[in-house]
N, C-alpha and C. Protein backbone atom coordinates (compact mmCIF):
# COMPACT_ATOMS: atom_id res chain seq x y z
N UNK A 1 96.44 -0.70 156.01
CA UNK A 1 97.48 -0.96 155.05
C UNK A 1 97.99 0.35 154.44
N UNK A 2 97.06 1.16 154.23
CA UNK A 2 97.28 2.37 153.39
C UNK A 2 98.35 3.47 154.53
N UNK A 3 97.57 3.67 155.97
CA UNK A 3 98.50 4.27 156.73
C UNK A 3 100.26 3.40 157.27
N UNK A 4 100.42 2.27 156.93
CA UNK A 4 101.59 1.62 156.71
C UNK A 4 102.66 1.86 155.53
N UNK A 5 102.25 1.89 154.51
CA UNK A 5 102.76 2.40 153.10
C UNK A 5 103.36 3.69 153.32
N UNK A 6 102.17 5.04 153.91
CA UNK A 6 102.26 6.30 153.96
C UNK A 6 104.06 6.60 155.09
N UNK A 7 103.33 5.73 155.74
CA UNK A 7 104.58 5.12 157.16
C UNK A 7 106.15 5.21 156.38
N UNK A 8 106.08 4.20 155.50
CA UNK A 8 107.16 3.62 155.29
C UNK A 8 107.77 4.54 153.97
N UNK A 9 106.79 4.83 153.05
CA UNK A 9 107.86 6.06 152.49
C UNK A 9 107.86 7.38 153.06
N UNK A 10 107.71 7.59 154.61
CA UNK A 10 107.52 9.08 154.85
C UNK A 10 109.03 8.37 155.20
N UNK A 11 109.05 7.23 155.88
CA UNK A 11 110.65 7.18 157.01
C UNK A 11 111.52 7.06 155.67
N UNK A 12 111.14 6.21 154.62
CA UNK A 12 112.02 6.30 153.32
C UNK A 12 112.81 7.73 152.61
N UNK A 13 111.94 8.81 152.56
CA UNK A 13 111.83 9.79 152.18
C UNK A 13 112.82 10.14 153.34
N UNK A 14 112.80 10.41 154.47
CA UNK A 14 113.36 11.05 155.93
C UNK A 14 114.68 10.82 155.68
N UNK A 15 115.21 9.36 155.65
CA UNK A 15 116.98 8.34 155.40
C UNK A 15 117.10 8.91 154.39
N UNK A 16 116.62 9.20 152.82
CA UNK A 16 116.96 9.20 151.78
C UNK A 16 118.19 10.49 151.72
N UNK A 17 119.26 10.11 150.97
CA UNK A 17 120.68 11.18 151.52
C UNK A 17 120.23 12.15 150.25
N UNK A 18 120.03 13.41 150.39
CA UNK A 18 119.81 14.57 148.85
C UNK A 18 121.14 14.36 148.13
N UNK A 19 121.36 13.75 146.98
CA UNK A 19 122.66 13.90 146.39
C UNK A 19 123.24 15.52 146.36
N UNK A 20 125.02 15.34 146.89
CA UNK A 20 125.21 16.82 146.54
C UNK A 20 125.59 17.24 144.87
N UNK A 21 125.49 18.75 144.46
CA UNK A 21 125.72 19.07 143.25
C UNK A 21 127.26 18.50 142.80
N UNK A 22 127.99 18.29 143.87
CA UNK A 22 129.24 18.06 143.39
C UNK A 22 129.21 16.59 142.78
N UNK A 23 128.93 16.03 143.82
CA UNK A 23 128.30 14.14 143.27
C UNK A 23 127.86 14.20 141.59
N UNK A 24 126.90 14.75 141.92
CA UNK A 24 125.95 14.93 140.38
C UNK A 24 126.42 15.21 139.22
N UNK A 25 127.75 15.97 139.42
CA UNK A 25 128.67 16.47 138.14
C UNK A 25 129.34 15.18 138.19
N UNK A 26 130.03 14.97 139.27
CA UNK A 26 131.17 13.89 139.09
C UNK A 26 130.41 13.12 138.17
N UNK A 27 129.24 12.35 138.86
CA UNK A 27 128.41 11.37 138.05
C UNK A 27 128.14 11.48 136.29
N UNK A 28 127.72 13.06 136.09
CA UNK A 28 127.29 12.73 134.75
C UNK A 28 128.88 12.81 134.23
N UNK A 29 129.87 13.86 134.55
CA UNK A 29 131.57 13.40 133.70
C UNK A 29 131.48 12.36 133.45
N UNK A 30 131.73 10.97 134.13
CA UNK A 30 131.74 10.09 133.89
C UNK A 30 130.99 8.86 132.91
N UNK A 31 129.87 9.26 133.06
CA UNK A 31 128.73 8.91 131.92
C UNK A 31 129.22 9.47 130.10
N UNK A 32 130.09 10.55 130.41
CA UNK A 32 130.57 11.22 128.91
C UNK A 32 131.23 10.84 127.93
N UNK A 33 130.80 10.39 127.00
CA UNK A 33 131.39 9.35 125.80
C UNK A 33 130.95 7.96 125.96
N UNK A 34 130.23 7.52 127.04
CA UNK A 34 130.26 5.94 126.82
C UNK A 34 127.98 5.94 126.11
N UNK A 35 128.20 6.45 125.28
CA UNK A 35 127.25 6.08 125.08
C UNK A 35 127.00 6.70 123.76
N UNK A 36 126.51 6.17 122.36
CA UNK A 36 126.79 6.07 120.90
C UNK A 36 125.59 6.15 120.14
N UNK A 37 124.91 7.21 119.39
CA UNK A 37 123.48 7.72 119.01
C UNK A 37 123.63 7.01 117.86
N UNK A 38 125.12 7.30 117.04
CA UNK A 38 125.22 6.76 115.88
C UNK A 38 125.05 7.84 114.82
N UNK A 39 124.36 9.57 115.09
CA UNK A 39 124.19 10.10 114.47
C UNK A 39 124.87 10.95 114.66
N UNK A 40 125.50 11.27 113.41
CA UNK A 40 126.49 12.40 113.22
C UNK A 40 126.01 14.04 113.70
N UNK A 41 125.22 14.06 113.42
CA UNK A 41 124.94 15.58 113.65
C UNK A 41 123.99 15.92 114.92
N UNK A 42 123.75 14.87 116.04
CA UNK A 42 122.73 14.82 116.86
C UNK A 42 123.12 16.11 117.88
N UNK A 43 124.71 16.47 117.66
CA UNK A 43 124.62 17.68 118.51
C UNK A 43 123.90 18.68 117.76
N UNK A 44 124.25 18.67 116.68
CA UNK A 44 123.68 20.21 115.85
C UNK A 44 121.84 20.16 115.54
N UNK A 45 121.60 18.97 115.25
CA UNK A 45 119.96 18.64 115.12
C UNK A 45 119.36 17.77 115.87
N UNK A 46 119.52 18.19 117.55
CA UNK A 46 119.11 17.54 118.56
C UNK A 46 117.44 17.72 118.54
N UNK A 47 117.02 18.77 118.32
CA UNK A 47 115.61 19.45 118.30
C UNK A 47 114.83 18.80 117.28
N UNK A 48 115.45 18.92 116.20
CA UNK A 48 114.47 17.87 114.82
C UNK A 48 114.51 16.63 115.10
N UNK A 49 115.68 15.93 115.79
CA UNK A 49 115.51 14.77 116.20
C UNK A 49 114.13 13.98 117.67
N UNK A 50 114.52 15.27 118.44
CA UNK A 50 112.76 15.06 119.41
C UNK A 50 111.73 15.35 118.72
N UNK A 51 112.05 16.47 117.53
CA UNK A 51 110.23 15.96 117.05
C UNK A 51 110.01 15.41 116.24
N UNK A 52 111.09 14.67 115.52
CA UNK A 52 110.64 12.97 114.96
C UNK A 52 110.14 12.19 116.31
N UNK A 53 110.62 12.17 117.02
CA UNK A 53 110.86 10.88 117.78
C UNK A 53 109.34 11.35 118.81
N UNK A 54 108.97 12.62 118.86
CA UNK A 54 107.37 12.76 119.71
C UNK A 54 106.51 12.76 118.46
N UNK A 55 106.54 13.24 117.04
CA UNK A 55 105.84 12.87 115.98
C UNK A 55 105.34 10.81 115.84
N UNK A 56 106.27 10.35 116.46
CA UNK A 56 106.02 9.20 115.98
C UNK A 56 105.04 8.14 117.27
């Protein structure tokens, strides 16, 4: 069973297409603005905001 698994994500891994860098930009542009923290200043106090959020 175990050498079947190994099997099937080596051929998984093999098909799998490497996204190109160009893809990857397009992708995150698009992701830009649709999504709402709610906090005003999360650009300027992005850093105090991860170490509330790993403090907790």
């Amino acid at each position: 069973m175990s050498e079947l698994v190994r099997e099937s994500v080596a051929e998984y891994l093999a098909r799998r297409r490497t996204p190109d860098i160009n893809d990857l930009a397009i992708r995150a542009r698009a992701l830009r603005g649709r999504f709402r923290s709610g906090l005003p200043d999360l650009a300027e106090a992005h850093d105090r905001y991860l170490d509330d959020a790993f403090d907790s």
